[in-house]
C-alpha atoms as a PDB file:
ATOM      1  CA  UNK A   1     286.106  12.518  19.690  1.00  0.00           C
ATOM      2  CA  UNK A   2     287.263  15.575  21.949  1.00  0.00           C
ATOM      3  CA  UNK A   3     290.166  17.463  20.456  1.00  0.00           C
ATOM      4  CA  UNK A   4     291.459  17.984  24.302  1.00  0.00           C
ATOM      5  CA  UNK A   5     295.027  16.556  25.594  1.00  0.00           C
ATOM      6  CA  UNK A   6     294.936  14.395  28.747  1.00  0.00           C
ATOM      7  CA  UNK A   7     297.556  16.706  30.521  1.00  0.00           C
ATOM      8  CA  UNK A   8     299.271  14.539  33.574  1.00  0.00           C
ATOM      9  CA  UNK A   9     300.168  17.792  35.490  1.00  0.00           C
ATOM     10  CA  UNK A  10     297.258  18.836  35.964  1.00  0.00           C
ATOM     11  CA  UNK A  11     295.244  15.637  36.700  1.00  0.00           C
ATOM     12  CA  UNK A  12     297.675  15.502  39.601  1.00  0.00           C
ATOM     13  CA  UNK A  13     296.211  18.699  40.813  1.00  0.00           C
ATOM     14  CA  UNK A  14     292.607  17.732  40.738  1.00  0.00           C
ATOM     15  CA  UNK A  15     289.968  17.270  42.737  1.00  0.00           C
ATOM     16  CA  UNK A  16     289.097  14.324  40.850  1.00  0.00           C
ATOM     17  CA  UNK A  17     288.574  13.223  37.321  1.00  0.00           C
ATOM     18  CA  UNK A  18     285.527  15.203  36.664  1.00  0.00           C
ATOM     19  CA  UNK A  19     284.903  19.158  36.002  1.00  0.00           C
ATOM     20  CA  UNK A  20     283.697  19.409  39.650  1.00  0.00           C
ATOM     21  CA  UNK A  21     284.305  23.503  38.870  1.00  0.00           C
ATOM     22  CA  UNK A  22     280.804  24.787  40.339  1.00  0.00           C
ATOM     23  CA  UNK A  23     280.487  26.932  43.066  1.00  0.00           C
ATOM     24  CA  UNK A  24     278.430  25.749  45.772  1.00  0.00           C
ATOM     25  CA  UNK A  25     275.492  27.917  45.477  1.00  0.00           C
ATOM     26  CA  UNK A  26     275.175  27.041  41.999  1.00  0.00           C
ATOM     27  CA  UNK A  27     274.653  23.228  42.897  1.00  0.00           C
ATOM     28  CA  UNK A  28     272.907  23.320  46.427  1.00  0.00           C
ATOM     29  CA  UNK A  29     270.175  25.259  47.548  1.00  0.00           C
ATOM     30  CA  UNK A  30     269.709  27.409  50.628  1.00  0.00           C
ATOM     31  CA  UNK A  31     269.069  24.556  52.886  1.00  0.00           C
ATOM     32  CA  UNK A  32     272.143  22.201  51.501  1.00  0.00           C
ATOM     33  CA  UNK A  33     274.305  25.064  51.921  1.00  0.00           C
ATOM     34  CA  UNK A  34     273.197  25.375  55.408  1.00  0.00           C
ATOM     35  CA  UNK A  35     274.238  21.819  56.406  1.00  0.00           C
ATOM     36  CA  UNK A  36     276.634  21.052  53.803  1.00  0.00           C
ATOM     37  CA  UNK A  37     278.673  24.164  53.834  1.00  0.00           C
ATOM     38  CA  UNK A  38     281.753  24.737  56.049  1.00  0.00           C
ATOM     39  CA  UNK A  39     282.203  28.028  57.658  1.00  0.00           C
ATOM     40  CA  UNK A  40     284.249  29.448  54.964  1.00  0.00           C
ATOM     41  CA  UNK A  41     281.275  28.611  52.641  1.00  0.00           C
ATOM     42  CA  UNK A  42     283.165  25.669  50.812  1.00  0.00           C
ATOM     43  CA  UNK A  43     282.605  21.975  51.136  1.00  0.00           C
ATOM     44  CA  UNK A  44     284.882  18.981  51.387  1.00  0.00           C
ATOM     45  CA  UNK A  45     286.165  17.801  48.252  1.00  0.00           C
ATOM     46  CA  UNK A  46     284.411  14.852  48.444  1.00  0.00           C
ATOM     47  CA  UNK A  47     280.822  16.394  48.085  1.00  0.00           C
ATOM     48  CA  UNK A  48     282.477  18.741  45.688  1.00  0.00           C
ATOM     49  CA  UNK A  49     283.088  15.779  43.274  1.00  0.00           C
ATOM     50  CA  UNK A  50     279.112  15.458  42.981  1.00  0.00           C
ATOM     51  CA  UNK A  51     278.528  19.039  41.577  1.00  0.00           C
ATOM     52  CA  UNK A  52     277.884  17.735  38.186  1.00  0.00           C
ATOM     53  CA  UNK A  53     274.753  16.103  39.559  1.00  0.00           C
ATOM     54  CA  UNK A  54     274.133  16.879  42.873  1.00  0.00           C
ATOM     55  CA  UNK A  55     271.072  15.122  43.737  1.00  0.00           C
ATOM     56  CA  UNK A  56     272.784  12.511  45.773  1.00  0.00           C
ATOM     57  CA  UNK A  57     274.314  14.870  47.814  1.00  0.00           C
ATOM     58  CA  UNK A  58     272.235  15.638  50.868  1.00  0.00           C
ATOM     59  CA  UNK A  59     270.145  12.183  51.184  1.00  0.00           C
ATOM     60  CA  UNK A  60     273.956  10.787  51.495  1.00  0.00           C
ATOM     61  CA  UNK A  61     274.938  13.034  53.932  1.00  0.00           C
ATOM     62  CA  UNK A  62     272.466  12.213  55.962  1.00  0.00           C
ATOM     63  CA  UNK A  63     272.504   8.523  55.301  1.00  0.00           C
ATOM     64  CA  UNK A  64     276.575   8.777  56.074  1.00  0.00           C
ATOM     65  CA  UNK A  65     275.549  11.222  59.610  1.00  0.00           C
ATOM     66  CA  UNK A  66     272.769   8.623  60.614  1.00  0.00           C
ATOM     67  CA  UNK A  67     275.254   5.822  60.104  1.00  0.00           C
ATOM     68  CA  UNK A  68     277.890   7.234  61.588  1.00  0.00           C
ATOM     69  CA  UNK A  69     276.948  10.100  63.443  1.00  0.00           C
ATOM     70  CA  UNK A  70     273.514   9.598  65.642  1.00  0.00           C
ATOM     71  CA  UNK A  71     273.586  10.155  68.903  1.00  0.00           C
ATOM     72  CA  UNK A  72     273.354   7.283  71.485  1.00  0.00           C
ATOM     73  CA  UNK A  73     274.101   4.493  68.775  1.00  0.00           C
ATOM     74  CA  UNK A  74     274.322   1.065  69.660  1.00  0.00           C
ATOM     75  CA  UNK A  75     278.401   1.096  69.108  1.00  0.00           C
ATOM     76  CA  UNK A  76     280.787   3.621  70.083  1.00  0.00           C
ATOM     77  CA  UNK A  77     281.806   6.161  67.483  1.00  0.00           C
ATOM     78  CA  UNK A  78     285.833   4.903  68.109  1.00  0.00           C
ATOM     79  CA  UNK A  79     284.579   0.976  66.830  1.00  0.00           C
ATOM     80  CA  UNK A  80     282.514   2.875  64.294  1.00  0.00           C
ATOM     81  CA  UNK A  81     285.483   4.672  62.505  1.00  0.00           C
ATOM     82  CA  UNK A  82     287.658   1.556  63.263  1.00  0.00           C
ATOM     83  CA  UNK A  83     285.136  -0.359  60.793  1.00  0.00           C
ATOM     84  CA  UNK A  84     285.130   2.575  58.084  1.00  0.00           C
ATOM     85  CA  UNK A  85     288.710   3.045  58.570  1.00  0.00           C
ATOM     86  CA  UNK A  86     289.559  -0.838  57.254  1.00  0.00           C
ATOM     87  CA  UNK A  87     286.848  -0.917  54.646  1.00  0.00           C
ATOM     88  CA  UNK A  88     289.117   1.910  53.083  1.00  0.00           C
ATOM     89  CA  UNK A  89     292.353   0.241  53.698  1.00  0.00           C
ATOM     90  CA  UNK A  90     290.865  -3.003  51.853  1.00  0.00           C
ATOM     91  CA  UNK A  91     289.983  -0.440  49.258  1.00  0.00           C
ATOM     92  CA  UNK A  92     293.074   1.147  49.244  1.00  0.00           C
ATOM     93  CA  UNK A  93     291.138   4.164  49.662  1.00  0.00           C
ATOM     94  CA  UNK A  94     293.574   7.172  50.638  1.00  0.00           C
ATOM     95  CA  UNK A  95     290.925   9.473  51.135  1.00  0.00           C
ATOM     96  CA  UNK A  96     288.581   7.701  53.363  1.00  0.00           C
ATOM     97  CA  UNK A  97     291.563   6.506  55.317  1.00  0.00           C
ATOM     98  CA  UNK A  98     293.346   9.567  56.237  1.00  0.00           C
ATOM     99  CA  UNK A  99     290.038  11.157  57.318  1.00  0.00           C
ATOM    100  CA  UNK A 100     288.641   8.337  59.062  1.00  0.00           C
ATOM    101  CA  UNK A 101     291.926   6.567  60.082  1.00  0.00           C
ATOM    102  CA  UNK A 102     292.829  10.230  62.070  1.00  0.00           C
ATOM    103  CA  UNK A 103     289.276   9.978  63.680  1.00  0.00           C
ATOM    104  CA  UNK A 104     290.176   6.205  65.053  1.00  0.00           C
ATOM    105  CA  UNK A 105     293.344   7.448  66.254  1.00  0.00           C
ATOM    106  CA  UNK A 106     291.906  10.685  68.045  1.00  0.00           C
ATOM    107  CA  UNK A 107     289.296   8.958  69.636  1.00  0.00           C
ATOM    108  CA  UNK A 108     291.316   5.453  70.923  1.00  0.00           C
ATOM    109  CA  UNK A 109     292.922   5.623  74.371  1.00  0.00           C
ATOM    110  CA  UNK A 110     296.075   7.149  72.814  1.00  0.00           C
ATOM    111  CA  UNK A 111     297.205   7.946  69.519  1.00  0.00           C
ATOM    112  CA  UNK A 112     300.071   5.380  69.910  1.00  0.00           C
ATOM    113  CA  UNK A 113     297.630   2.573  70.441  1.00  0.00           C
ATOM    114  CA  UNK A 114     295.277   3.357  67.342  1.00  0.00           C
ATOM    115  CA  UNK A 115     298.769   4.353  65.330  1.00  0.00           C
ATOM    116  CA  UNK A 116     299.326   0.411  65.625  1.00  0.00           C
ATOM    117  CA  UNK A 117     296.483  -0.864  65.184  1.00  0.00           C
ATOM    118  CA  UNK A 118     295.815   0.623  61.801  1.00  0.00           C
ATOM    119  CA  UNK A 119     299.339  -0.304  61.210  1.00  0.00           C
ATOM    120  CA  UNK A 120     298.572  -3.732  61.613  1.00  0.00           C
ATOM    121  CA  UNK A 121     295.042  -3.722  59.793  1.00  0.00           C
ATOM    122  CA  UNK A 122     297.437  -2.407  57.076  1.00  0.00           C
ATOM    123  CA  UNK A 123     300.167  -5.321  57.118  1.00  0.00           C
ATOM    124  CA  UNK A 124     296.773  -7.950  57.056  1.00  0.00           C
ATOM    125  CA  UNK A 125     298.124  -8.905  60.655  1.00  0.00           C
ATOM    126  CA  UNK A 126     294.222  -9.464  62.297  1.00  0.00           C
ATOM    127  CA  UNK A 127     295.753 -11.573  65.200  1.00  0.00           C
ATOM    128  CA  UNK A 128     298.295  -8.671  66.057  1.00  0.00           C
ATOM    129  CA  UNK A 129     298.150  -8.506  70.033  1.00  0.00           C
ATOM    130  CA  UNK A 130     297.296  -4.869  69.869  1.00  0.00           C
ATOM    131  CA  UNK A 131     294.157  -6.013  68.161  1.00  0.00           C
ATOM    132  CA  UNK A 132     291.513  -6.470  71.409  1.00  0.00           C
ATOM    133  CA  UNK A 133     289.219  -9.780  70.609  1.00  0.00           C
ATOM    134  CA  UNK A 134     286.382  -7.749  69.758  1.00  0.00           C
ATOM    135  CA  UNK A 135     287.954  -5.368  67.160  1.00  0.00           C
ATOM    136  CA  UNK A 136     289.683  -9.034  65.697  1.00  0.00           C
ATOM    137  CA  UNK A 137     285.800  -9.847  65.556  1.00  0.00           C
ATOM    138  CA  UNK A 138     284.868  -6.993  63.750  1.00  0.00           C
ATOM    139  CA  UNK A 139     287.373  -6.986  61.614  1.00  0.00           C
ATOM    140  CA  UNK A 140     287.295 -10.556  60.313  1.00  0.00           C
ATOM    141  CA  UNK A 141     283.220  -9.890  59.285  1.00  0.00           C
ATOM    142  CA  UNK A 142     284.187  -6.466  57.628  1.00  0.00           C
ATOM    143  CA  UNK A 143     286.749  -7.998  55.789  1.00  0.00           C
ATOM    144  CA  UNK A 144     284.606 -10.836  54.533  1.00  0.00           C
ATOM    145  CA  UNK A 145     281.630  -8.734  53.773  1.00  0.00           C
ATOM    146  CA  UNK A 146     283.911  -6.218  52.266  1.00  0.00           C
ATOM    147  CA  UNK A 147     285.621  -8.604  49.723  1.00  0.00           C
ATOM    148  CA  UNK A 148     283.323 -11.693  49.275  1.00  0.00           C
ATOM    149  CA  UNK A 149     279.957 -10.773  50.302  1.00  0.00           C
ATOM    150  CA  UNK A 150     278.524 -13.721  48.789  1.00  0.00           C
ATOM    151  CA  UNK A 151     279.808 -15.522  51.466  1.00  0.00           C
ATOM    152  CA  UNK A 152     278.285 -14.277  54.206  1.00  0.00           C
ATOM    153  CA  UNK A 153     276.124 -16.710  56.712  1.00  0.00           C
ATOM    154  CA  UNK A 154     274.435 -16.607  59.543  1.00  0.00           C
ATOM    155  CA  UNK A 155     277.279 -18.019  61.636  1.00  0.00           C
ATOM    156  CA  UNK A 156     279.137 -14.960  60.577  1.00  0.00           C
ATOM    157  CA  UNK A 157     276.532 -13.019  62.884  1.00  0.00           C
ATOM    158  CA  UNK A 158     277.084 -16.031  65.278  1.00  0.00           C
ATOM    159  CA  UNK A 159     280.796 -15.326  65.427  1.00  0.00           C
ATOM    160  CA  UNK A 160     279.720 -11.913  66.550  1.00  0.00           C
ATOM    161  CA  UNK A 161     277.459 -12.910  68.806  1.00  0.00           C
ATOM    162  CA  UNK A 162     279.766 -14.653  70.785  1.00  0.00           C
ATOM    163  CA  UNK A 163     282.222 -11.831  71.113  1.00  0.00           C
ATOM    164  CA  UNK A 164     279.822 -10.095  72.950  1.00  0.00           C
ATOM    165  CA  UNK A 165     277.610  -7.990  70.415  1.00  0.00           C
ATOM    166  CA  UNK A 166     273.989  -7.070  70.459  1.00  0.00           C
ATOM    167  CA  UNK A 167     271.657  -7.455  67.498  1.00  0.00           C
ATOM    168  CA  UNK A 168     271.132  -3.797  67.551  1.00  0.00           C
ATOM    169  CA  UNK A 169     275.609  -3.505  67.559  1.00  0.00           C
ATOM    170  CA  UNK A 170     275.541  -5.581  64.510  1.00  0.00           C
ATOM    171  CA  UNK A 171     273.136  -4.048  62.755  1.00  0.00           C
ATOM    172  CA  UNK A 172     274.966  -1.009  63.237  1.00  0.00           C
ATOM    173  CA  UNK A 173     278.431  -2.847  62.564  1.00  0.00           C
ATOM    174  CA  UNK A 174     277.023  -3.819  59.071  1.00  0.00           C
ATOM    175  CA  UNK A 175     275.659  -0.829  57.970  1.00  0.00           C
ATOM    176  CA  UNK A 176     279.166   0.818  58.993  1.00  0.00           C
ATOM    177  CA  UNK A 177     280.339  -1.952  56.650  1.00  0.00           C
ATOM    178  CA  UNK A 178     278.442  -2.028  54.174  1.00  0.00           C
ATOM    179  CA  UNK A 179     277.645   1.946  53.509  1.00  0.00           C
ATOM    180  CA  UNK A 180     281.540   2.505  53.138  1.00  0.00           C
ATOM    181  CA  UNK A 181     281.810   0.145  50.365  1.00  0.00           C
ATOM    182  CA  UNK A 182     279.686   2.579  48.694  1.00  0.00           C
ATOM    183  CA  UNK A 183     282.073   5.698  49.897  1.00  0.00           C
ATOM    184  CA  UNK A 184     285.315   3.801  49.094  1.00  0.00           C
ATOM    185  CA  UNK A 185     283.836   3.210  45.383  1.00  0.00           C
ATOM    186  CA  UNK A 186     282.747   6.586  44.857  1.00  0.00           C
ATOM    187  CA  UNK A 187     285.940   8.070  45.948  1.00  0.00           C
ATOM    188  CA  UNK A 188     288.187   5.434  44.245  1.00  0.00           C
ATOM    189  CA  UNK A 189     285.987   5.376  40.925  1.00  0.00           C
ATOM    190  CA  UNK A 190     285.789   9.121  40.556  1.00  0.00           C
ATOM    191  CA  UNK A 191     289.830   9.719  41.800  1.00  0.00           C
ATOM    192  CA  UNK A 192     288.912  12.106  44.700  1.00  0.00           C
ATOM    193  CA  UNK A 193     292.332  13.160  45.568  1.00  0.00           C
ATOM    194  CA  UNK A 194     293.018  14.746  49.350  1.00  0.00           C
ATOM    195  CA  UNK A 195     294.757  18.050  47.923  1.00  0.00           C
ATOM    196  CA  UNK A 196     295.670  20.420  51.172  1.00  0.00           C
ATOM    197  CA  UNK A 197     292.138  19.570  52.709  1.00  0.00           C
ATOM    198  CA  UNK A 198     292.319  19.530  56.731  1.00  0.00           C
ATOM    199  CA  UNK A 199     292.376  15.063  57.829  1.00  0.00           C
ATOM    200  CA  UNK A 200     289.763  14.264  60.088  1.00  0.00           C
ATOM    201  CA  UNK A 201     286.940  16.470  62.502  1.00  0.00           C
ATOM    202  CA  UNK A 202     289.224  17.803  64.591  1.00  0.00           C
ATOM    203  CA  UNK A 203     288.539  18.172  68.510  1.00  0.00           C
ATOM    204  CA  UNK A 204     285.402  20.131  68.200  1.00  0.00           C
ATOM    205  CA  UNK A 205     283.942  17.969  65.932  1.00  0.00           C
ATOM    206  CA  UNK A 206     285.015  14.700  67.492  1.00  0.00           C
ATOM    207  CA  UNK A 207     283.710  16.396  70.977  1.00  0.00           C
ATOM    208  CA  UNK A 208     280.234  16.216  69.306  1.00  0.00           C
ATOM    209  CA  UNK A 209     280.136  12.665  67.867  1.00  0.00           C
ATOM    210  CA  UNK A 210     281.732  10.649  70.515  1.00  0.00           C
ATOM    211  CA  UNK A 211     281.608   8.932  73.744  1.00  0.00           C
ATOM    212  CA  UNK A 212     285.129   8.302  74.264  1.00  0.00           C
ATOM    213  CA  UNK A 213     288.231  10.049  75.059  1.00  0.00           C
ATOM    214  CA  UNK A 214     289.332  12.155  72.733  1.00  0.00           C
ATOM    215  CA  UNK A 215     293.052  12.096  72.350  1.00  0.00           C
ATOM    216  CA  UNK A 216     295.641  14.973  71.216  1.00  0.00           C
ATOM    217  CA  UNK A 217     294.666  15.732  67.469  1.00  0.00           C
ATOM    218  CA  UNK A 218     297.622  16.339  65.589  1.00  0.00           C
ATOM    219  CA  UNK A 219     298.765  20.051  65.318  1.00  0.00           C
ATOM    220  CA  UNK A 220     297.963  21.349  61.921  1.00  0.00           C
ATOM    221  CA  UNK A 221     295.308  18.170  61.044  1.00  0.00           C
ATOM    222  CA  UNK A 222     291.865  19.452  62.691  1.00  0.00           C
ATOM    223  CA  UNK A 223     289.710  19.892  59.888  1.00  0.00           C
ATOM    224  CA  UNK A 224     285.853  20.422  59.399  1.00  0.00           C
END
């Protein structure tokens, strides 16, 4: 048994619950520095928690970009991050909700309107009027699939369906879903804390990932 003293003070400080101490270029090579690495050579915290093995990292950041991130994909990234952003409230995933909750609100047609929205996805309130019928849609599979996937049936895609989705949207929709689970667990089971890092892509990066009207990012909040 280690002689080492849990010390409360400083778990509050870290990154998470591991070491997580390496230096980037001891964990990634050339390549995964190249599309890992912010401009100031770090990466986010979240990555950063996978330096004691590493060999997840890039084949999930790609999963995570192709998921979230292609080009000319079936939904819109706004109903993309409005997916992620209420797997991690069900979670109660701080982390993945900050980041991605800023994204919904930067890229809805104010920040206002996606201010209340995730205010009401937080209070459970799915038939809130600010909710539009296909978001209420969305919501009500993510939430199933997110906390009793074993109930899932085909009229659940039905349901969909009706509100106007294509097969190709719900494909998408589920994989949104379903590949956050995995994020919200990883964060949540390894105690990836925020620290000072910068909320959400910021208006460069949201520029390059969506189709919708970006609105005003928060002063002080654009991040990598």
């Amino acid at each position: 048994m280690s002689d080492m003293q849990f010390d409360p003070s400083k778990q509050a400080d870290a990154m998470c619950w591991l070491s997580a101490d390496r230096s980037p270029e001891d964990y990634l090579s050339s390549e995964e520095q190249d599309q890992l690495c912010r401009e100031d050579g770090s990466v986010h915290r979240l990555y950063q928690a996978f330096s004691d093995w590493p060999a997840p990292i890039l084949p999930a950041h790609k999963f995570y970009q192709a998921v979230l991130h292609t080009p000319d994909s079936p939904l819109d990234f706004n109903t993309c991050e409005f997916i992620a952003t209420f797997v991690a409230i069900l979670a109660s995933c701080d982390y993945a909700r900050a980041h991605h909750g800023e994204n919904f609100i930067n890229t809805s047609n104010s920040r206002a309107d996606g201010q209340k929205i995730l205010s009401a996805l937080e209070a459970g309130d799915l038939q809130a009027e600010v909710i539009k019928p296909l978001f209420r849609q969305l919501a009500v599979f993510t939430k199933k699939l997110s906390l009793t996937p074993e109930e899932m049936t085909q009229e659940d895609i039905h349901e969909l369906k009706s509100a106007g989705l294509t097969d190709a949207q719900i494909s998408q929709a589920c994989q949104v879903a379903a590949s956050f689970a995995y994020w919200v667990r990883i964060i949540n089971g390894l105690g990836i804390s925020l620290g000072k890092e910068r909320i959400g892509l910021g208006q460069k990066g949201l520029q390059k990932v969506s189709r919708t009207t970006v609105a005003n990012v928060s002063p002080g909040r654009e991040g990598g």
